[in-house]
PDB file of N, CA and C in Angstrom:
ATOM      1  N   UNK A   1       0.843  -1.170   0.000  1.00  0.00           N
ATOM      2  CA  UNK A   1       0.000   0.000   0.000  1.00  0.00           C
ATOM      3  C   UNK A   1       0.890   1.235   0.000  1.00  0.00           C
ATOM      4  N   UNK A   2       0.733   2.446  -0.731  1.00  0.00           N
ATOM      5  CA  UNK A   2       1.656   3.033  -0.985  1.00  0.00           C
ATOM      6  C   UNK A   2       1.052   4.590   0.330  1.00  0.00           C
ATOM      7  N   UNK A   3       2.366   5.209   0.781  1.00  0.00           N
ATOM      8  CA  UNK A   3       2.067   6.063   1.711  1.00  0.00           C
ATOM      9  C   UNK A   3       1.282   7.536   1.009  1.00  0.00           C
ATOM     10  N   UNK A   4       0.207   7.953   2.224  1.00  0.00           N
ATOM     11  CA  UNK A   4      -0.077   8.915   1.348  1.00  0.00           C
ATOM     12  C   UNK A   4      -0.080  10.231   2.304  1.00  0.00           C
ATOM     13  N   UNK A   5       0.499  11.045   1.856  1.00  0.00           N
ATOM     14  CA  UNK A   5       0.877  11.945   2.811  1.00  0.00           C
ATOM     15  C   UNK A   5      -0.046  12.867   3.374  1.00  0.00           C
ATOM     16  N   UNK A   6      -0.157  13.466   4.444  1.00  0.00           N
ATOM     17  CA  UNK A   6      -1.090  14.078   5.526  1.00  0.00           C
ATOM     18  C   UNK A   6      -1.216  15.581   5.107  1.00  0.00           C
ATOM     19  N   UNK A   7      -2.491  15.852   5.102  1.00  0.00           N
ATOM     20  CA  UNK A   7      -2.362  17.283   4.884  1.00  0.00           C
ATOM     21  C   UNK A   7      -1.970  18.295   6.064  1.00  0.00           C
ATOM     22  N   UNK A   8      -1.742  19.124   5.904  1.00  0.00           N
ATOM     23  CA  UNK A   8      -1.674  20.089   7.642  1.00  0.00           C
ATOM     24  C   UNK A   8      -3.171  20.598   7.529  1.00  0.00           C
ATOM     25  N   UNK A   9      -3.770  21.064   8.824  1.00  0.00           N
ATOM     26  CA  UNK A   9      -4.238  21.479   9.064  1.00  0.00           C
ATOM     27  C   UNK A   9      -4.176  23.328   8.887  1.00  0.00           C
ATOM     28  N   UNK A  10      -4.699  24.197   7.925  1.00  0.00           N
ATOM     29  CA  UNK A  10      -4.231  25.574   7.625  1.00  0.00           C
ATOM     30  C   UNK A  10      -4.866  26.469   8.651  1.00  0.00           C
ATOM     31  N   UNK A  11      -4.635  27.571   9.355  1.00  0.00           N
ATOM     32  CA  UNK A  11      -5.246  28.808  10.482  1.00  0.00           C
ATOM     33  C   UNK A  11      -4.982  29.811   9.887  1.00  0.00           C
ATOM     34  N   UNK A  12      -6.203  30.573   9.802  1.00  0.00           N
ATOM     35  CA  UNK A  12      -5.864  32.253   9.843  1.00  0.00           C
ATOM     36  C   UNK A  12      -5.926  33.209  10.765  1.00  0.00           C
ATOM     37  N   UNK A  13      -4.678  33.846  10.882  1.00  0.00           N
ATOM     38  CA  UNK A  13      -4.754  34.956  12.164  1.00  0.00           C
ATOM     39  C   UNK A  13      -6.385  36.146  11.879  1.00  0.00           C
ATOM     40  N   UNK A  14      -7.120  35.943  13.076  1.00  0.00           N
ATOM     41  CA  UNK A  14      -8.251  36.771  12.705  1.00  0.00           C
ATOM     42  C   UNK A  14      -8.118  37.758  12.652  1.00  0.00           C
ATOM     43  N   UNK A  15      -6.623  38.933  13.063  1.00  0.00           N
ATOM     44  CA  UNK A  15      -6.470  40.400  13.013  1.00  0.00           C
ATOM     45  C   UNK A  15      -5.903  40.490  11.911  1.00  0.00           C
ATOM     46  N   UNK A  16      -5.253  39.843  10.694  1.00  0.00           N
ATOM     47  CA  UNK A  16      -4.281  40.021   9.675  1.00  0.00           C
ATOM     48  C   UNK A  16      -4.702  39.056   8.258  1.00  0.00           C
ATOM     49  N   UNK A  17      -5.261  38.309   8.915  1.00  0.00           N
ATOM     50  CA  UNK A  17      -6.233  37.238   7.591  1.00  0.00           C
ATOM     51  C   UNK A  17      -4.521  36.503   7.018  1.00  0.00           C
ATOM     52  N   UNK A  18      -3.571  36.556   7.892  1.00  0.00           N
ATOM     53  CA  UNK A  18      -2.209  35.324   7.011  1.00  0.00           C
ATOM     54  C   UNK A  18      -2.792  34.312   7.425  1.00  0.00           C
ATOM     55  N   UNK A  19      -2.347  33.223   6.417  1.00  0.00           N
ATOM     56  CA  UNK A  19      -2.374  31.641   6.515  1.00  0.00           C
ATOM     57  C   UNK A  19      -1.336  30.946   7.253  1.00  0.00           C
ATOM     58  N   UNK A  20      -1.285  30.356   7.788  1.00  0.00           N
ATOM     59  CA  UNK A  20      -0.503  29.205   8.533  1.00  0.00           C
ATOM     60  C   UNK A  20      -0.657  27.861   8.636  1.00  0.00           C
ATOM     61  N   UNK A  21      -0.052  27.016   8.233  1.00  0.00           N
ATOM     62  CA  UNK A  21       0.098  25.593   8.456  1.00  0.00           C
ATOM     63  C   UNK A  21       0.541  25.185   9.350  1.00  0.00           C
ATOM     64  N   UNK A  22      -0.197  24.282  10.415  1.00  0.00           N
ATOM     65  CA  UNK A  22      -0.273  24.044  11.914  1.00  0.00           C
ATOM     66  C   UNK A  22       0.628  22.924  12.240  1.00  0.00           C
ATOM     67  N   UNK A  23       1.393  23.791  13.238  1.00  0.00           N
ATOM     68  CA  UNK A  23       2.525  22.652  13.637  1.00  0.00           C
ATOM     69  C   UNK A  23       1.955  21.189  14.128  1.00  0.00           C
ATOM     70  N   UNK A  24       2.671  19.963  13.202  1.00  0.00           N
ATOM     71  CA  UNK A  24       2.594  18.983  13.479  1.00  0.00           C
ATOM     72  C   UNK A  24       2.308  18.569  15.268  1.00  0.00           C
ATOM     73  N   UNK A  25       1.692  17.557  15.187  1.00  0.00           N
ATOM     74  CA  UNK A  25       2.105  16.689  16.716  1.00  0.00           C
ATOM     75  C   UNK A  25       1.809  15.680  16.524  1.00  0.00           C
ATOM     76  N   UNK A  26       2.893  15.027  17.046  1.00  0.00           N
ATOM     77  CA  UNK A  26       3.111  13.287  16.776  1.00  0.00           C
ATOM     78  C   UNK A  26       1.900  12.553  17.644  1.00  0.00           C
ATOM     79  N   UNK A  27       0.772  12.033  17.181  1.00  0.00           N
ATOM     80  CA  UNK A  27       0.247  11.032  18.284  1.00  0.00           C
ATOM     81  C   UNK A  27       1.053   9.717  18.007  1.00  0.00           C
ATOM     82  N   UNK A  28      -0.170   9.120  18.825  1.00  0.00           N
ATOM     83  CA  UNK A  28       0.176   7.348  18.983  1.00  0.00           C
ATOM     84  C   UNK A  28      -0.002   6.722  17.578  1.00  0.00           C
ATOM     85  N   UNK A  29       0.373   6.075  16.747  1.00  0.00           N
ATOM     86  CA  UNK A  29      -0.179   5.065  15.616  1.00  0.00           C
ATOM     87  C   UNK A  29       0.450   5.804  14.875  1.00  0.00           C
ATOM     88  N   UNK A  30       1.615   6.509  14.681  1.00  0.00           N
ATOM     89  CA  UNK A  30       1.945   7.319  13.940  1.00  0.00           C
ATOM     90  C   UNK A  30       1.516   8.340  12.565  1.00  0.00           C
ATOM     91  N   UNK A  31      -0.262   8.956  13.377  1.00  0.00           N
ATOM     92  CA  UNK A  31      -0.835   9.831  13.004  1.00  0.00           C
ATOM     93  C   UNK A  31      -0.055  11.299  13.538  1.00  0.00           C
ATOM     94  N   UNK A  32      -0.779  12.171  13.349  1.00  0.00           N
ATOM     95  CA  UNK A  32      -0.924  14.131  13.548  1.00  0.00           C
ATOM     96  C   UNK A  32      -2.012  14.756  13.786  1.00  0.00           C
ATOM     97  N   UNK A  33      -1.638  15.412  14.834  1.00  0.00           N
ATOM     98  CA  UNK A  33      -2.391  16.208  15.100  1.00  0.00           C
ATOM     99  C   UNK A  33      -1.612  17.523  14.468  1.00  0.00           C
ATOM    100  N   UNK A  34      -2.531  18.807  14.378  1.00  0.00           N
ATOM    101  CA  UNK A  34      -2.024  19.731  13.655  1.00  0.00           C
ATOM    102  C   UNK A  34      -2.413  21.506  15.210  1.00  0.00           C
ATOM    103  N   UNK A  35      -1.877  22.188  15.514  1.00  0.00           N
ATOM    104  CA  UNK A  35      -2.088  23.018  16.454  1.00  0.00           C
ATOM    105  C   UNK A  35      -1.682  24.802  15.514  1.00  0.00           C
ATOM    106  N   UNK A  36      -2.337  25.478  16.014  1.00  0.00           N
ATOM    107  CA  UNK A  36      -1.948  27.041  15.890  1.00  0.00           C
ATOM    108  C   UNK A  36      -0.666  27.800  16.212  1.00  0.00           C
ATOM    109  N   UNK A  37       0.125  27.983  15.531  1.00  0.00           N
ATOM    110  CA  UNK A  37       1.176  29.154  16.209  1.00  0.00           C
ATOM    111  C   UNK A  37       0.658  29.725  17.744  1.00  0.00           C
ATOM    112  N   UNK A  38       1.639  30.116  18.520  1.00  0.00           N
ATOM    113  CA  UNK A  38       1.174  30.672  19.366  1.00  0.00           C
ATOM    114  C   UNK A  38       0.629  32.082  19.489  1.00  0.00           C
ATOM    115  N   UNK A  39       1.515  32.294  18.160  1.00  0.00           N
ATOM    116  CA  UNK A  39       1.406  34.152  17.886  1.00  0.00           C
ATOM    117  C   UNK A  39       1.747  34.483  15.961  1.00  0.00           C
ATOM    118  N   UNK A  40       0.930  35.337  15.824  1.00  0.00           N
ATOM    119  CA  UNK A  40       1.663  35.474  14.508  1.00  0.00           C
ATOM    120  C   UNK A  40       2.657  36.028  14.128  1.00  0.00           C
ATOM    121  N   UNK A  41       3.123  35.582  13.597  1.00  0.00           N
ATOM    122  CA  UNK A  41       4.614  36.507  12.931  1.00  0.00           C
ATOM    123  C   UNK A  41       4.428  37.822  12.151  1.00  0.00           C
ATOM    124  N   UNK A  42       3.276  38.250  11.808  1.00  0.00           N
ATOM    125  CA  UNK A  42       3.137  39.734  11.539  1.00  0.00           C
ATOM    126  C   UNK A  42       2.417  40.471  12.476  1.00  0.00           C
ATOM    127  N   UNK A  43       1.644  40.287  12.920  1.00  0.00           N
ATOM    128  CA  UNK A  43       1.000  41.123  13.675  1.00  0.00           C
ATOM    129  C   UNK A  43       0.843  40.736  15.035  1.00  0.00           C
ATOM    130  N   UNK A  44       1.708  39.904  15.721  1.00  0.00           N
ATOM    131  CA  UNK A  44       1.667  39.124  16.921  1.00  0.00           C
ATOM    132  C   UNK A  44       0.624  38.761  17.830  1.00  0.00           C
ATOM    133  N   UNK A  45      -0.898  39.555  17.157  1.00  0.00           N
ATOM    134  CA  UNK A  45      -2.177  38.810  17.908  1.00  0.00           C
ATOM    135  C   UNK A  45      -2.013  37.267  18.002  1.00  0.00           C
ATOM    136  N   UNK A  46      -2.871  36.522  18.655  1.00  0.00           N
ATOM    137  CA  UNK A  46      -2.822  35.265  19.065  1.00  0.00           C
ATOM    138  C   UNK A  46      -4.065  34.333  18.936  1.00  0.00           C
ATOM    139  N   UNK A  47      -5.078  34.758  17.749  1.00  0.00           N
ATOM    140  CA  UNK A  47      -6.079  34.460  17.843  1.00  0.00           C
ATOM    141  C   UNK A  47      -6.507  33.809  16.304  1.00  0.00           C
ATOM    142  N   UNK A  48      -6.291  32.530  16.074  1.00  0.00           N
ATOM    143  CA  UNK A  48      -6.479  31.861  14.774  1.00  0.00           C
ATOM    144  C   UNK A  48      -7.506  30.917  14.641  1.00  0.00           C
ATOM    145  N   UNK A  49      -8.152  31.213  13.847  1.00  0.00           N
ATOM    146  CA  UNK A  49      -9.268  30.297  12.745  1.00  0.00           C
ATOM    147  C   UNK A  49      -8.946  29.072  12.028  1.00  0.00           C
ATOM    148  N   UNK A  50      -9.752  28.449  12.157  1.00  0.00           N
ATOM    149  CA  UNK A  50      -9.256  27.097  11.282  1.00  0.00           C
ATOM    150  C   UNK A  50     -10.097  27.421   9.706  1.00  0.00           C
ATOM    151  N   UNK A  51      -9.129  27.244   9.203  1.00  0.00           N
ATOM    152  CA  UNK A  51      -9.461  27.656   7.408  1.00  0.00           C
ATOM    153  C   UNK A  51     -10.389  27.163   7.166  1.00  0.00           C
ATOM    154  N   UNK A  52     -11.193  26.281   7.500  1.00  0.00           N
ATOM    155  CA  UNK A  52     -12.563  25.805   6.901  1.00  0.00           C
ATOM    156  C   UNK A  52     -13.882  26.018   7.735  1.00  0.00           C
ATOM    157  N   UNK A  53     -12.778  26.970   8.664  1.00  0.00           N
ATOM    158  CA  UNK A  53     -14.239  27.521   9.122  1.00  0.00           C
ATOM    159  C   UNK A  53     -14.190  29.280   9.112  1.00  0.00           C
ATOM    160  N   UNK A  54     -13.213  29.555   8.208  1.00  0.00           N
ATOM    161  CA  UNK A  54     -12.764  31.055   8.120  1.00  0.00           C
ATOM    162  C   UNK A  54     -14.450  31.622   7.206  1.00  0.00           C
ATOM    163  N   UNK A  55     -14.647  31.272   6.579  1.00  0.00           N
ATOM    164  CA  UNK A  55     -15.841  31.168   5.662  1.00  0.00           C
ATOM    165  C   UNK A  55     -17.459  31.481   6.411  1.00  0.00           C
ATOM    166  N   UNK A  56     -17.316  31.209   7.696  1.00  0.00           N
ATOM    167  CA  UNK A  56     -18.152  31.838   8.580  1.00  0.00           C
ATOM    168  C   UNK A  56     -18.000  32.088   9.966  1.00  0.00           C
ATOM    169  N   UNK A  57     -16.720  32.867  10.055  1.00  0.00           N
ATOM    170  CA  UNK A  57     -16.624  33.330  11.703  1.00  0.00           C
ATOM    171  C   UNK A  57     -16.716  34.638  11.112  1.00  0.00           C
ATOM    172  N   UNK A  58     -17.559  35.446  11.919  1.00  0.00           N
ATOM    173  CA  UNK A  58     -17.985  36.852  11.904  1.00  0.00           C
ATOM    174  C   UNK A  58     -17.161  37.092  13.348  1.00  0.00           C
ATOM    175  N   UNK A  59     -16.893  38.575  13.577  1.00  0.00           N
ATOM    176  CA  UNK A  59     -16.384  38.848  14.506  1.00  0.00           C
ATOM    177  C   UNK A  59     -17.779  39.493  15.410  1.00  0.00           C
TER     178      UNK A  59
END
């Protein structure tokens, strides 16, 4: 069976609308979990959206 690789999980900072691809985390069975920056690198708010739900978070 041939490997098929994992997508990341993508976040958008809600003060700046950048994209981010969520740092890996190793579980058990050698799956991923995917998590948020702690802060963004442009605008250092700390408050991210998960891209598929960017499409309806109103502030």
């Amino acid at each position: 069976m041939a490997h098929a690789p994992e997508t990341p999980k993508q976040y958008v900072c809600e003060n700046c609308q950048i994209t981010y691809a969520g740092t890996p985390i190793h579980e058990s069975g050698g799956t991923h979990t995917f998590e948020p920056p702690e802060s963004c690198g442009v605008c250092g708010e700390s408050v991210f959206i998960d891209l598929t739900d960017w499409i309806h978070h109103h502030e």
